[in-house]
N, C-alpha and C. Protein backbone atom coordinates (compact mmCIF):
# COMPACT_ATOMS: atom_id res chain seq x y z
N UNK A 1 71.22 128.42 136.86
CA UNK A 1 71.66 128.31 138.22
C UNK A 1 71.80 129.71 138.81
N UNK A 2 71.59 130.17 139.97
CA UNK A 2 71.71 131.31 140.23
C UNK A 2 72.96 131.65 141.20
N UNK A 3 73.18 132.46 140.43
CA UNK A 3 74.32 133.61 141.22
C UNK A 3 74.19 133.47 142.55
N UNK A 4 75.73 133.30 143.22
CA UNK A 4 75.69 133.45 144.92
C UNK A 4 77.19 134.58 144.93
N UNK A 5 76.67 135.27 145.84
CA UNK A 5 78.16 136.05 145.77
C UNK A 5 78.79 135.83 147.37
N UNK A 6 80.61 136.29 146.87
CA UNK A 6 80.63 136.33 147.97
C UNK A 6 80.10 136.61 149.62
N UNK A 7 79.80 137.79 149.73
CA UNK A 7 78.57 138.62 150.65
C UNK A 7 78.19 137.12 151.10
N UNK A 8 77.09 136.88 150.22
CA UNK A 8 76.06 135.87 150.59
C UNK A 8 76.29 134.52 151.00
N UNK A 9 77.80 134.35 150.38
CA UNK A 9 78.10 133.28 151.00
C UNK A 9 78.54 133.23 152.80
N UNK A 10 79.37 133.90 152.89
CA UNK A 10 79.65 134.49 154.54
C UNK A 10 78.54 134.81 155.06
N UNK A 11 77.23 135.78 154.59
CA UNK A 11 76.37 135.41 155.92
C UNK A 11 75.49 134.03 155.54
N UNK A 12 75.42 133.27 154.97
CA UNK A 12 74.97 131.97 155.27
C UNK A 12 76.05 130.96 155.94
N UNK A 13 77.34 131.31 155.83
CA UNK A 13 77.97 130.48 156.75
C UNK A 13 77.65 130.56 158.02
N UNK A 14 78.05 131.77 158.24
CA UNK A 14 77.41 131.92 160.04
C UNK A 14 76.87 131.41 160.82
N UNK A 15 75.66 131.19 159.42
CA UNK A 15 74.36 130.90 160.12
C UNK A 15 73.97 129.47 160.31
N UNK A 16 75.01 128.73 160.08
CA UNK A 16 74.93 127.14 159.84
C UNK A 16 74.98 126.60 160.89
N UNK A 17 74.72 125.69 161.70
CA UNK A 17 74.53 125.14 163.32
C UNK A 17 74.68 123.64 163.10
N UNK A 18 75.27 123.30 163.96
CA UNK A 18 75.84 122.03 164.49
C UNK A 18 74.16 120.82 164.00
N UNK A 19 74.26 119.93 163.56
CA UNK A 19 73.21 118.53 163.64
C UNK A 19 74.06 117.50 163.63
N UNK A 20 73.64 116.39 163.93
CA UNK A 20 74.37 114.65 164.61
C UNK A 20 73.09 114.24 162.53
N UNK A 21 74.00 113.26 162.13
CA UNK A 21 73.75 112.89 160.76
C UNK A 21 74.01 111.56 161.48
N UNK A 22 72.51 110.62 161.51
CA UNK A 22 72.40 108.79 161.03
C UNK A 22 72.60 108.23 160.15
N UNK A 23 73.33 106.92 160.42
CA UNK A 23 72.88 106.35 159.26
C UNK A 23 72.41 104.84 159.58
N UNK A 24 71.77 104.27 159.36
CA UNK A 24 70.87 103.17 159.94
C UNK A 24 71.17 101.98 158.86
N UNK A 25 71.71 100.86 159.25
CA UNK A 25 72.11 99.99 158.89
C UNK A 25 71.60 98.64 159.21
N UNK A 26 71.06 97.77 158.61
CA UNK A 26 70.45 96.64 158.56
C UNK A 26 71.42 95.52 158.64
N UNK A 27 71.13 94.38 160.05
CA UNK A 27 72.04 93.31 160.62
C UNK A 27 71.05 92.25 159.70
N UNK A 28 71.63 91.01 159.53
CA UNK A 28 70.69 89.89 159.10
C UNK A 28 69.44 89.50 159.92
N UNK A 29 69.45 89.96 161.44
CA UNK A 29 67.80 89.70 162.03
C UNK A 29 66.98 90.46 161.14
N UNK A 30 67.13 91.68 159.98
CA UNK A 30 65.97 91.94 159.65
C UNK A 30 65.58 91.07 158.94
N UNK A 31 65.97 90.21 157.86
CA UNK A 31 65.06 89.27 157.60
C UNK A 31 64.46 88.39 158.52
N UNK A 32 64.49 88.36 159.73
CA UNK A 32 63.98 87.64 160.45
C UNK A 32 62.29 87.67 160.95
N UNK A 33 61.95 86.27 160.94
CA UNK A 33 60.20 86.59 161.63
C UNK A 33 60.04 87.08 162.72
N UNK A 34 58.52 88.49 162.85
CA UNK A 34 58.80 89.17 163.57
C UNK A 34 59.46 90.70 163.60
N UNK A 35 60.31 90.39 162.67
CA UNK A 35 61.34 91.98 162.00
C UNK A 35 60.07 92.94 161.57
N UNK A 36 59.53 92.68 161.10
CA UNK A 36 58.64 93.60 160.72
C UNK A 36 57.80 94.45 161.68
N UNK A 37 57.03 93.36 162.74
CA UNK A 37 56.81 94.80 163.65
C UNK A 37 57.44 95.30 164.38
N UNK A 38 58.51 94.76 165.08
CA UNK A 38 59.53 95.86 165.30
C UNK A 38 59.84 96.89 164.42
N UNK A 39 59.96 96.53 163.29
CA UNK A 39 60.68 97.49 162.35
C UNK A 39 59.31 99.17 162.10
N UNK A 40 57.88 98.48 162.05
CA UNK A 40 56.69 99.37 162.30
C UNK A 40 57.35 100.53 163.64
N UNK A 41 57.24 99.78 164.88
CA UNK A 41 57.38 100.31 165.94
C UNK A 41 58.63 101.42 166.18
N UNK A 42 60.25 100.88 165.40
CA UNK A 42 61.26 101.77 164.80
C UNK A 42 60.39 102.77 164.23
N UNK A 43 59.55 102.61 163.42
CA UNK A 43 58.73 103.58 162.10
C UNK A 43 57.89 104.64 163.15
N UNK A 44 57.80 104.02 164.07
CA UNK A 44 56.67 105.19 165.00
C UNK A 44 56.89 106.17 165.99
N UNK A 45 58.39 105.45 166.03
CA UNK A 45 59.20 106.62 167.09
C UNK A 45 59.51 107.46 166.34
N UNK A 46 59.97 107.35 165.22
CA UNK A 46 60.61 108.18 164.40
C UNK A 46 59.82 109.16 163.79
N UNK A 47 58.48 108.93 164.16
CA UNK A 47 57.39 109.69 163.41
C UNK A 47 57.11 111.26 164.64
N UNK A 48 57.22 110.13 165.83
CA UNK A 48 57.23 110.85 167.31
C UNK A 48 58.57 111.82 166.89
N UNK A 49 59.31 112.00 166.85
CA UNK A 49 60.76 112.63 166.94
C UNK A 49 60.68 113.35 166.01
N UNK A 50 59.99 113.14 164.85
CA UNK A 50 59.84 114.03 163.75
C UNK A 50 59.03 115.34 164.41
N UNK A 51 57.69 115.04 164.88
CA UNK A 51 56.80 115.68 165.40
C UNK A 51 57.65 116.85 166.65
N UNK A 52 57.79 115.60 167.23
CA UNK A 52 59.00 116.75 168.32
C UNK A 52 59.97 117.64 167.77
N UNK A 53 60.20 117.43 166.59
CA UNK A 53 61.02 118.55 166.01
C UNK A 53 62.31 117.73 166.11
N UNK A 54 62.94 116.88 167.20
CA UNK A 54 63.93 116.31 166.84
C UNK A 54 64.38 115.95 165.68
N UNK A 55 63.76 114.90 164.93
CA UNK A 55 64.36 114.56 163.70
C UNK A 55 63.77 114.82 162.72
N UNK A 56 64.11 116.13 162.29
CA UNK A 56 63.01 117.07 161.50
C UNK A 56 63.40 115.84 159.70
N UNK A 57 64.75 115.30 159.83
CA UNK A 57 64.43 115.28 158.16
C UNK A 57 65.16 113.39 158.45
N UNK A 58 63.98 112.71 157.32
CA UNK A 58 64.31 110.95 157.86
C UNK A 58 63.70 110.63 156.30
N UNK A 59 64.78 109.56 155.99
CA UNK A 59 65.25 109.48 154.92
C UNK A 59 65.39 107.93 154.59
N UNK A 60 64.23 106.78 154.67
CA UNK A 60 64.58 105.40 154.15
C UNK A 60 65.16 105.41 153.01
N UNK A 61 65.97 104.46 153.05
CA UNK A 61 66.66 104.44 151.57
C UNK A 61 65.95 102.41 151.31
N UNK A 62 66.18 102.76 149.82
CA UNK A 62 64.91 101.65 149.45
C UNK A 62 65.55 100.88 148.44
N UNK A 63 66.99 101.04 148.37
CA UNK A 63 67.87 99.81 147.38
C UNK A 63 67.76 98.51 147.93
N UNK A 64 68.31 97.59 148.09
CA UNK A 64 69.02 96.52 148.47
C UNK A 64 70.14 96.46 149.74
N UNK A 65 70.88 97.63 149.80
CA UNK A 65 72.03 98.00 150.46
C UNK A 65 71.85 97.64 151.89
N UNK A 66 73.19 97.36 153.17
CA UNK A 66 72.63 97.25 154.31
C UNK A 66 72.36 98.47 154.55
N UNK A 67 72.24 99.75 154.01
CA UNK A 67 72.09 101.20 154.41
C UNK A 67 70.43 101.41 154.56
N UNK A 68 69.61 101.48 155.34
CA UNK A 68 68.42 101.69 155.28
C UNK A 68 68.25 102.66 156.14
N UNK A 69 68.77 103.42 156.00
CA UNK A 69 68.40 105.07 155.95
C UNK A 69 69.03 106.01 156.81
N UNK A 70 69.01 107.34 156.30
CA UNK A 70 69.72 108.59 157.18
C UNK A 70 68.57 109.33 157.70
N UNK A 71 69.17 109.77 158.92
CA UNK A 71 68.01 110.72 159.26
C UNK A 71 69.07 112.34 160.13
N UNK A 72 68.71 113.16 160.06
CA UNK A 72 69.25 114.36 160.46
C UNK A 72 68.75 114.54 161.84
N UNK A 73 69.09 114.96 163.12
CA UNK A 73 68.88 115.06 164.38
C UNK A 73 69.32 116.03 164.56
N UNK A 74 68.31 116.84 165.18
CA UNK A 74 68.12 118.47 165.84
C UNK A 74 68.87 118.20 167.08
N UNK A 75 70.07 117.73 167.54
CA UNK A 75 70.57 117.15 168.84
C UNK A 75 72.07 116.93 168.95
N UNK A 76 72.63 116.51 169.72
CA UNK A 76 74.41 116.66 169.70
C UNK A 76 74.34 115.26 169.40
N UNK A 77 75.74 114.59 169.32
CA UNK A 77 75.72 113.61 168.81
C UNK A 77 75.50 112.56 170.24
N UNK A 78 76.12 113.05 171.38
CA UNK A 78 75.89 112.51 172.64
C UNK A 78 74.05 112.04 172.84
N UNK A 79 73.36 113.18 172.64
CA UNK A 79 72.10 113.02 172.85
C UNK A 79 71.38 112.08 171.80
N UNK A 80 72.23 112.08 170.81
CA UNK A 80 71.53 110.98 169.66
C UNK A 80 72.05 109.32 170.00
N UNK A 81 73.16 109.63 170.25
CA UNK A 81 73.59 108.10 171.18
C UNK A 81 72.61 107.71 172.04
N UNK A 82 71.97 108.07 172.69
CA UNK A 82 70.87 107.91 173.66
C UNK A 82 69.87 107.55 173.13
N UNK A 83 69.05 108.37 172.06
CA UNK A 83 67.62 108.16 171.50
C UNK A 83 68.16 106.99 170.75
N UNK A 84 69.14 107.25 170.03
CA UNK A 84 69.43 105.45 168.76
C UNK A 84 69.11 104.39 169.93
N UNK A 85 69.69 104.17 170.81
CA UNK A 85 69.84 103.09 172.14
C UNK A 85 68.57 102.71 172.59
N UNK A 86 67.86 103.38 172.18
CA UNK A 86 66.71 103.24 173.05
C UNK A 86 65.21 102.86 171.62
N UNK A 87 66.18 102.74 170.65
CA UNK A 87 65.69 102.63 169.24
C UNK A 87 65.11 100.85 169.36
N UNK A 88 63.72 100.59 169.12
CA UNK A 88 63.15 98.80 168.99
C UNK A 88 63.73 98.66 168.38
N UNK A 89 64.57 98.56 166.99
CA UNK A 89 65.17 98.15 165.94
C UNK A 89 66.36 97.97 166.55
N UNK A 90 67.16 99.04 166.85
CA UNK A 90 68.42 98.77 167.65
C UNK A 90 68.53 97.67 168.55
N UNK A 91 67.57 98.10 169.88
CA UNK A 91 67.66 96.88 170.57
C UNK A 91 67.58 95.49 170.17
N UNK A 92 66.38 95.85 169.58
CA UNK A 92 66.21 94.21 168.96
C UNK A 92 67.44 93.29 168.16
N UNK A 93 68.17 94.35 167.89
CA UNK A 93 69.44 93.75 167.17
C UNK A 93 69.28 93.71 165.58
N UNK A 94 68.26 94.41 165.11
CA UNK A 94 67.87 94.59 163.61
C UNK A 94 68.64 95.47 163.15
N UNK A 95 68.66 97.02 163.46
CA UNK A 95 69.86 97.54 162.81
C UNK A 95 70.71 98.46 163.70
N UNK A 96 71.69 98.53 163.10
CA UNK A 96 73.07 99.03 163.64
C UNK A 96 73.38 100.62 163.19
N UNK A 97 73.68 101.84 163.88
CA UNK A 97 74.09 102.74 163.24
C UNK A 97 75.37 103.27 163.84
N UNK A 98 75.15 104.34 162.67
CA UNK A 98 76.36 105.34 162.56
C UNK A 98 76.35 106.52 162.89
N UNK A 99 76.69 107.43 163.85
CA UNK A 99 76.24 109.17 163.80
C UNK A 99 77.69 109.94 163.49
N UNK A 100 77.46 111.13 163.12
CA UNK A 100 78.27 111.69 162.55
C UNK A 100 77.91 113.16 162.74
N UNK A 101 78.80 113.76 162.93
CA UNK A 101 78.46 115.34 163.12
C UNK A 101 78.85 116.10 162.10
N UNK A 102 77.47 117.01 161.60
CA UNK A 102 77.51 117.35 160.14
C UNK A 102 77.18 119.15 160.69
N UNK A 103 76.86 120.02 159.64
CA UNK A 103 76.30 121.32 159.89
C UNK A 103 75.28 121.50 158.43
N UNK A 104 74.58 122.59 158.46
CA UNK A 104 73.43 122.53 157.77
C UNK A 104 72.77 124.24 157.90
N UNK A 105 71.73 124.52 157.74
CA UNK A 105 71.54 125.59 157.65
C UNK A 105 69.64 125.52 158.12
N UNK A 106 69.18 126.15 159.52
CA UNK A 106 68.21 126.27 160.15
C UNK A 106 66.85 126.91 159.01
N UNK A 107 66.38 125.89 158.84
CA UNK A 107 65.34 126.51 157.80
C UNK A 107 65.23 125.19 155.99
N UNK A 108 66.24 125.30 156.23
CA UNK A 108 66.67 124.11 155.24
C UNK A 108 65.52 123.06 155.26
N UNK A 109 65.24 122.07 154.13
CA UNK A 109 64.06 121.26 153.83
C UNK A 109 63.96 120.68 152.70
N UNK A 110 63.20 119.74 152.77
CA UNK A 110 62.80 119.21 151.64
C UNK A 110 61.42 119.54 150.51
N UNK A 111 62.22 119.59 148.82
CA UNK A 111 61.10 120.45 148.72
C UNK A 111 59.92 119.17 148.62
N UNK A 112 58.26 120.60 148.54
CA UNK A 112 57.27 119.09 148.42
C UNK A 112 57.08 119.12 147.27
């Protein structure tokens, strides 16, 4: 594991900036007929938003759980209230979320 020293810890604090943290939660319409292409169309905005840089990091989760997935938003949490709302899945009444205001560090990623 590598060494972090103090120093290094303080200037990476600094440098940490505000993100709105989802979490996307599945109502019983998703089993419903039909759920699925909505649920595509959820899949394509999110691809859009990725691209836009908005939601640089999106995260299905693939248990059983009603939790079907987090995603990180380049945005305040106000402005993510808006894009969720306007979410096919949401509307449709398929899933329900959660936002939460987290911090993180600009550059941060997943490795490939």
């Amino acid at each position: 594991m590598a060494t972090i020293t103090d120093d290094y810890m303080r200037e990476m604090l600094m440098k940490s900036r505000n993100y709105s943290i989802v979490i996307l939660k599945a109502t019983a319409k998703r089993s419903e007929q039909g759920a699925e292409k909505i649920v595509f169309e959820h899949a394509r905005r999110n691809f859009s938003l990725r691209a836009d840089g908005i939601l640089p990091i999106v995260c299905p989760i693939t248990d059983e759980s009603e939790v079907r997935g987090i995603g990180i938003f380049n945005a305040s949490p106000a402005e993510v209230k808006q894009i969720m709302d306007g979410d096919p899945g949401v509307m449709a009444g398929i899933f329900t979320y959660e936002i939460h205001p987290g911090k993180s560090f600009p550059g941060d990623a997943l490795p490939r």
